[in-house]
Protein backbone atom coordinates (compact mmCIF):
# COMPACT_ATOMS: atom_id res chain seq x y z
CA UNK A 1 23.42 -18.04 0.94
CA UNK A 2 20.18 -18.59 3.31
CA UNK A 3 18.14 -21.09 2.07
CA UNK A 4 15.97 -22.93 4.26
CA UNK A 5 12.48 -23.72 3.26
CA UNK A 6 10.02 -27.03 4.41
CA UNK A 7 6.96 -27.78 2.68
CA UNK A 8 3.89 -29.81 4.76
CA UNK A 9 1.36 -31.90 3.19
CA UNK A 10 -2.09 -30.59 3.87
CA UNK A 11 -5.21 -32.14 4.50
CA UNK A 12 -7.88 -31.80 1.89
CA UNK A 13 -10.38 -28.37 2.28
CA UNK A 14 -8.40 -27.34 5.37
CA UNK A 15 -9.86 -24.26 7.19
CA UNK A 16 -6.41 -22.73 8.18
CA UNK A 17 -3.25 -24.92 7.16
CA UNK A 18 0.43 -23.57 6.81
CA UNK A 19 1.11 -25.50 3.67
CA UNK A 20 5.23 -24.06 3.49
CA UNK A 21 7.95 -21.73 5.28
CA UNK A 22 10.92 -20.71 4.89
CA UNK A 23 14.15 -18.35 5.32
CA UNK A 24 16.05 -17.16 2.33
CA UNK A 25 19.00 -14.90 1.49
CA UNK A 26 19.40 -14.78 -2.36
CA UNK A 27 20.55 -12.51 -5.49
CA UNK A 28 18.35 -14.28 -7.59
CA UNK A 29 14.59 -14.80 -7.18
CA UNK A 30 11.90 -15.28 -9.68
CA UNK A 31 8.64 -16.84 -8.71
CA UNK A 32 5.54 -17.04 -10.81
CA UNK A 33 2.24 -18.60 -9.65
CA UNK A 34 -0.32 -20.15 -12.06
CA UNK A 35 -3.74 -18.56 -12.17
CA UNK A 36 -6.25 -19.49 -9.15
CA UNK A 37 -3.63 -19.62 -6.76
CA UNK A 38 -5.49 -21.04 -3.64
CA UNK A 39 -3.09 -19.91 -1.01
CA UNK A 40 -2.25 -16.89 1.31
CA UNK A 41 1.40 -15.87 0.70
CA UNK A 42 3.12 -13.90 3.59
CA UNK A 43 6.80 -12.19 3.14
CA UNK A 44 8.71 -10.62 5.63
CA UNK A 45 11.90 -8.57 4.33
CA UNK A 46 15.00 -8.35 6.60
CA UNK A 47 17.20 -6.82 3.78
CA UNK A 48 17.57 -5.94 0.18
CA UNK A 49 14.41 -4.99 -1.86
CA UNK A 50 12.17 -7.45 -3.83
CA UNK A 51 9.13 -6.46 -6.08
CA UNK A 52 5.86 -7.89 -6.39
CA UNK A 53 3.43 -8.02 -9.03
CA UNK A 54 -0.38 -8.72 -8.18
CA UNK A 55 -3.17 -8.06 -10.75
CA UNK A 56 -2.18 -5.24 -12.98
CA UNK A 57 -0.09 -3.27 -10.08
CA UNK A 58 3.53 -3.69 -9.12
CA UNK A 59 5.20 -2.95 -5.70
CA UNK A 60 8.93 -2.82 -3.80
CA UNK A 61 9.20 -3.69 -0.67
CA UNK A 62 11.95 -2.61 1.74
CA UNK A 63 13.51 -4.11 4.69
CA UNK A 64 11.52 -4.20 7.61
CA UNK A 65 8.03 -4.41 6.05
CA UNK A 66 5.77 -7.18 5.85
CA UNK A 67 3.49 -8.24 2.41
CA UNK A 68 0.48 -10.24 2.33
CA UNK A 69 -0.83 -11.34 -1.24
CA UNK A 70 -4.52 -12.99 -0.90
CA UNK A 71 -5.61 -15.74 -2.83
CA UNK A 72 -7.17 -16.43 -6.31
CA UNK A 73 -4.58 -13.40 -7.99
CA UNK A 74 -2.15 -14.30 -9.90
CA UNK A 75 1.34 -13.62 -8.35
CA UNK A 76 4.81 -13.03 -9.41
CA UNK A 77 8.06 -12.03 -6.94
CA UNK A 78 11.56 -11.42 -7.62
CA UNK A 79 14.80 -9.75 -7.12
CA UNK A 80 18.03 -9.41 -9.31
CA UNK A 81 21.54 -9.79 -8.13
CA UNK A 82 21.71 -5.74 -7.28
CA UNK A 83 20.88 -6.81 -3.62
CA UNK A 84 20.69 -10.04 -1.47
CA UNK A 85 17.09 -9.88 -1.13
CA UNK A 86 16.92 -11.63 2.69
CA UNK A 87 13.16 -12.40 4.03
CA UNK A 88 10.75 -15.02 5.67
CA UNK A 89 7.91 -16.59 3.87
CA UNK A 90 5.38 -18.57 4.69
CA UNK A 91 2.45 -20.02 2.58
CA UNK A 92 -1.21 -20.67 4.01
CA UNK A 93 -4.50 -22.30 2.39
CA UNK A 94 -7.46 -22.94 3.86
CA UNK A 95 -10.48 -19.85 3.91
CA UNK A 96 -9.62 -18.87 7.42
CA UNK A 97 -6.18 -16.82 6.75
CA UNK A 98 -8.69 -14.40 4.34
CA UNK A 99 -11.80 -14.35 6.74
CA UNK A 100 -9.25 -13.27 9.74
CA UNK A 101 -7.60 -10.47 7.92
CA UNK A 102 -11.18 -9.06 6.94
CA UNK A 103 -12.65 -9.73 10.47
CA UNK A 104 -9.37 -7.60 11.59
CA UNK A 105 -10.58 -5.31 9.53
CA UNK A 106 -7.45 -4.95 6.41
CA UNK A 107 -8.83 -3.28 3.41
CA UNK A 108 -8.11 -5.14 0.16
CA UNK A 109 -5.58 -2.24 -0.76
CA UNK A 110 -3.21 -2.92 2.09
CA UNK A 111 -3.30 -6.55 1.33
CA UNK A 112 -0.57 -6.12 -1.55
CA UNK A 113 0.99 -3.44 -0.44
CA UNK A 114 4.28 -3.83 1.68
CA UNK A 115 3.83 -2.08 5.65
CA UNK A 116 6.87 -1.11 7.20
CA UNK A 117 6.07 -2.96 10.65
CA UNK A 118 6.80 -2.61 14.28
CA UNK A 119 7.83 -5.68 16.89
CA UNK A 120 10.58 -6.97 14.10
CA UNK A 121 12.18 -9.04 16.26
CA UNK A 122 9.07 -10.43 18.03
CA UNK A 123 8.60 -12.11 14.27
CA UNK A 124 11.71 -12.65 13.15
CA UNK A 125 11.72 -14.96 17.04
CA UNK A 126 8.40 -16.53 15.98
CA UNK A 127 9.61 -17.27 12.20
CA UNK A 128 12.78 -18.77 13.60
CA UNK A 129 10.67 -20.71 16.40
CA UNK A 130 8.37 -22.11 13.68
CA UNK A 131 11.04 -23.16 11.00
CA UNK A 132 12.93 -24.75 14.07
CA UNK A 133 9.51 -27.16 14.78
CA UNK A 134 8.60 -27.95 11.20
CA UNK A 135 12.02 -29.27 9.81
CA UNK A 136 11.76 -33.10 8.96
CA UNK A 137 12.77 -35.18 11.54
CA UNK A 138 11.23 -32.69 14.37
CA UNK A 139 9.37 -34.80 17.45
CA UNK A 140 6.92 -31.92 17.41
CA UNK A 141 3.71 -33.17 16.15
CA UNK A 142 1.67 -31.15 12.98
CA UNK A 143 -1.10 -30.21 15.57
CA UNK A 144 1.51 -27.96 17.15
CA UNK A 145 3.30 -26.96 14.01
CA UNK A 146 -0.09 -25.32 12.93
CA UNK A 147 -1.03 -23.56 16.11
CA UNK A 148 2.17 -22.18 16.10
CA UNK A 149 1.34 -21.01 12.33
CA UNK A 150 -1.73 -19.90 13.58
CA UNK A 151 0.21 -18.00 16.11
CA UNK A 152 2.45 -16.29 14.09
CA UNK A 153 -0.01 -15.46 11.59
CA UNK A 154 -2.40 -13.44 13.76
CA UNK A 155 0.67 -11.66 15.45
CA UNK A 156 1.42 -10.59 12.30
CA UNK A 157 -1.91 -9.16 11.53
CA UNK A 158 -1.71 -7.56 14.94
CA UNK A 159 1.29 -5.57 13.79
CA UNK A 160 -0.15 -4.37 10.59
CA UNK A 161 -3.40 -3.22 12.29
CA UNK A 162 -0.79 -0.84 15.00
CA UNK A 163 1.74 -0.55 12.85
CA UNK A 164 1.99 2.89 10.64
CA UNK A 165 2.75 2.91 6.67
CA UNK A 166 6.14 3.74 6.18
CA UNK A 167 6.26 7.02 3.85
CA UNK A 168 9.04 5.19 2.09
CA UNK A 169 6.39 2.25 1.22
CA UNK A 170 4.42 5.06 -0.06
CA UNK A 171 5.91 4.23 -3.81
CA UNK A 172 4.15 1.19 -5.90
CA UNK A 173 7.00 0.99 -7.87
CA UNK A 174 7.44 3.36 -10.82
CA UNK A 175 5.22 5.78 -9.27
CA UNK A 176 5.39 8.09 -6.69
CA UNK A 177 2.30 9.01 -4.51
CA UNK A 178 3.13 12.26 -4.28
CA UNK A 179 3.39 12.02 -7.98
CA UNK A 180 0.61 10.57 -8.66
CA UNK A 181 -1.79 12.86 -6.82
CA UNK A 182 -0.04 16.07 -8.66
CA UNK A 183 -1.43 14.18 -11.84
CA UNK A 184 -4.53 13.59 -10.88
CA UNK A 185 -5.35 17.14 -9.63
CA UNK A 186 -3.62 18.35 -12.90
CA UNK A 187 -6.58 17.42 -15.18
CA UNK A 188 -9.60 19.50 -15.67
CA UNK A 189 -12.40 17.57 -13.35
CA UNK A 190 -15.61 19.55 -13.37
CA UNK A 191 -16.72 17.72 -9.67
CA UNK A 192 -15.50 18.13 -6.50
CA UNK A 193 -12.56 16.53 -5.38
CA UNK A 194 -12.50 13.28 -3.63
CA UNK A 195 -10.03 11.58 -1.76
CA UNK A 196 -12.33 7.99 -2.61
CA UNK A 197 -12.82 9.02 -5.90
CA UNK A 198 -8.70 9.11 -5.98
CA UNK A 199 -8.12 6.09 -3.63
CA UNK A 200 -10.10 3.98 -6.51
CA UNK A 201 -8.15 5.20 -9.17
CA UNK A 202 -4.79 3.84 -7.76
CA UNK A 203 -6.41 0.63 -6.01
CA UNK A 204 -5.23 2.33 -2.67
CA UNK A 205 -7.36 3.01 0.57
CA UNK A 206 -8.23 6.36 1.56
CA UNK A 207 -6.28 6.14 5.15
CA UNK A 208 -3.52 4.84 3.36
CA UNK A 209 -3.17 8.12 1.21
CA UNK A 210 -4.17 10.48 4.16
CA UNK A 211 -0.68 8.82 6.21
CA UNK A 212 0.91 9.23 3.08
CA UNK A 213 0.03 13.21 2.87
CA UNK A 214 -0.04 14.29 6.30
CA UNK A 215 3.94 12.60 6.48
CA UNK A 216 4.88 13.96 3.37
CA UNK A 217 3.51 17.64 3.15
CA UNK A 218 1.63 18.25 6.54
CA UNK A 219 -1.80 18.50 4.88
CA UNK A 220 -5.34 16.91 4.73
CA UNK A 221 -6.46 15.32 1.77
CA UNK A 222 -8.96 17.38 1.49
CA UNK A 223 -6.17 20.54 2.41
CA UNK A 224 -4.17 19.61 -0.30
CA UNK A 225 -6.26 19.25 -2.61
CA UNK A 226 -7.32 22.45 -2.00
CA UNK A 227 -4.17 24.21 -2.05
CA UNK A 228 -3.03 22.60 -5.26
CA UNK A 229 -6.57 23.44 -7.04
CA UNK A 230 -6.33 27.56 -5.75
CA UNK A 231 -2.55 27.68 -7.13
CA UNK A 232 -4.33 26.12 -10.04
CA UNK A 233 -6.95 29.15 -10.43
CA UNK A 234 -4.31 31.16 -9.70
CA UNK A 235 -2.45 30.67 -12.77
CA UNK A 236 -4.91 30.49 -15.05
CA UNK A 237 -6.53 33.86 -13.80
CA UNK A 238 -2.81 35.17 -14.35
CA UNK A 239 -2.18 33.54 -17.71
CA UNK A 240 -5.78 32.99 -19.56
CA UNK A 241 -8.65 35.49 -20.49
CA UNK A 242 -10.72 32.76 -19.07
CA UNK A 243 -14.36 34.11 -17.50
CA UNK A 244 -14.39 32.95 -13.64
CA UNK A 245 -17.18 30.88 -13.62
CA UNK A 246 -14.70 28.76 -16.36
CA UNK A 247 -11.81 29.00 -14.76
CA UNK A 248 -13.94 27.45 -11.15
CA UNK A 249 -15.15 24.83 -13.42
CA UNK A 250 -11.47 23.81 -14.66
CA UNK A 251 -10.37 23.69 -10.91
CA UNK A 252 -12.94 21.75 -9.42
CA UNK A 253 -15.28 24.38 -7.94
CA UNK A 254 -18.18 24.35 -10.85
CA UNK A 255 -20.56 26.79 -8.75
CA UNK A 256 -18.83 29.74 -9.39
CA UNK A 257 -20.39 31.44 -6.15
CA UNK A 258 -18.41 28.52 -4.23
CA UNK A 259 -15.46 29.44 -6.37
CA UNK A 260 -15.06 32.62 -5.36
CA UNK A 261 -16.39 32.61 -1.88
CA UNK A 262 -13.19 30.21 -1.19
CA UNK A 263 -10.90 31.44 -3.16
CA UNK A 264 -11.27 35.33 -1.49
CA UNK A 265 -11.02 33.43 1.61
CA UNK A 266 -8.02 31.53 0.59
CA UNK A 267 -6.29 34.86 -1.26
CA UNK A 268 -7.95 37.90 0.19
CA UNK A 269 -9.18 39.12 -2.49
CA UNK A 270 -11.81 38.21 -5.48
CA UNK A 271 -10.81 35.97 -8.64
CA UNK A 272 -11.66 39.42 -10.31
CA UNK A 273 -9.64 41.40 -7.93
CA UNK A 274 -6.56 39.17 -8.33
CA UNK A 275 -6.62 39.07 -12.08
CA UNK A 276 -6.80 42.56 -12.06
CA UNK A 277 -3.96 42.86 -9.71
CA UNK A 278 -1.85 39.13 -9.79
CA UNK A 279 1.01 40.63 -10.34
CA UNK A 280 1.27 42.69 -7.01
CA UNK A 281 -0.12 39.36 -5.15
């Protein structure tokens, strides 16, 4: 067992301070912080899975991918002895580690949600360099302890910004994207889709789902939702009496002149002419 870990006393209303680090390779982990947690927590996972819970969402990360949890929420981590859960942590307070990730432009969304990353080794040398400085008894001084936090914690939001999100990351735990956006287009919704309107629902970011889609099923947003909304009409021109301008509202198209101006243009034919003649189509 990995277990390496050294904590640094921190000056009082620091603007960037790395207050802890550490390597570990564990079955066990449970980690709960209180409420108002003031720091910027950073995991990097080099094997084994480990989930996270922040707010009212849970995640899984897998090996490879880099998490960073803002501060203020109220966090919880663990893994169970089903896999040696192997990562790099490293805890920062002060204002600046939030200001830098919005001035580099990381929605909220991708905060707390694991990125498979690029340059793996590049951090996995920089973690090792920076545990290597800040163990007790090190003749490097704190001034250079902290630039080299301050280092390694812009490289790594260098790599999220040009790094892609992994389709396998695409799963907060327990539910599938994929899944989830099925769902959502299965209701009745008498507006036009939205991926935002979508993106909210989950607490995900709009590019984040558009990856997601275009890896998964070679489609737009806005194409898929399209696609899955005419199989929609399809079916219930096929299987209801339904008049057309209700079955357009049930499928997101409430102008029914819309409706069937797209829906001859995705078929061939009228929603009339296809009722009449579903069966052959």
């Amino acid at each position: 067992m990995i277990s390496e870990a050294w904590s640094l006393d921190s000056p009082e209303q620091a603007w960037f301070w790395m207050k802890g680090i550490g390597h570990y390779k564990i079955q066990r982990h449970y980690y709960e912080s209180p409420e108002g947690r003031p720091s910027t927590v950073v995991f990097f996972t080099l094997a084994g899975r480990a989930k996270y819970q922040w707010g009212d969402q849970t995640y899984m990360d897998l090996p490879g991918s880099v998490t960073l949890l803002p501060p203020t929420s109220r966090l919880i981590s663990w893994a169970t002895a089903e896999n040696d859960w192997e990562c790099y942590w490293m805890v920062l307070i002060g204002k600046a580690p939030f200001q830098w990730a919005q001035q580099f432009k990381l929605a909220m969304p991708q905060w707390s949600q694991p990125v498979s990353v690029n340059r793996q080794q590049e951090l996995i040398e920089r973690f090792e360099s920076l545990l290597s400085i800040a163990r007790p008894g090190s003749w490097h001084s704190r001034l250079a302890v902290q630039r080299d936090a301050f280092l390694l914690f812009t490289s790594i939001l260098e790599t999220l910004l040009h790094s892609s999100f992994s389709p396998s990351n695409a799963r907060i735990y327990g539910r599938d994207l994929i899944a989830e956006i099925e769902a959502y287009l299965d209701r009745p919704n008498p507006k036009p889709d939205r991926v935002e309107d979508f993106a909210k629902r989950i607490h995900a970011s709009p590019e984040h789902i558009a990856r997601v889609l275009k890896s998964k099923t070679g489609f737009t947003p806005k194409e898929y939702f399209f696609l899955h909304r005419m199989r929609q009409a399809k079916q219930l021109l096929r299987e209801t009496a339904l008049p057309i301008n209700k079955v357009g509202a049930l499928v997101a198209y409430p102008d029914p002149y819309h409706f069937s101006k797209c829906f001859c243009r995705h078929v061939g034919v009228s929603p009339t002419q296809y009722r009449k003649r579903g069966a052959e189509i």
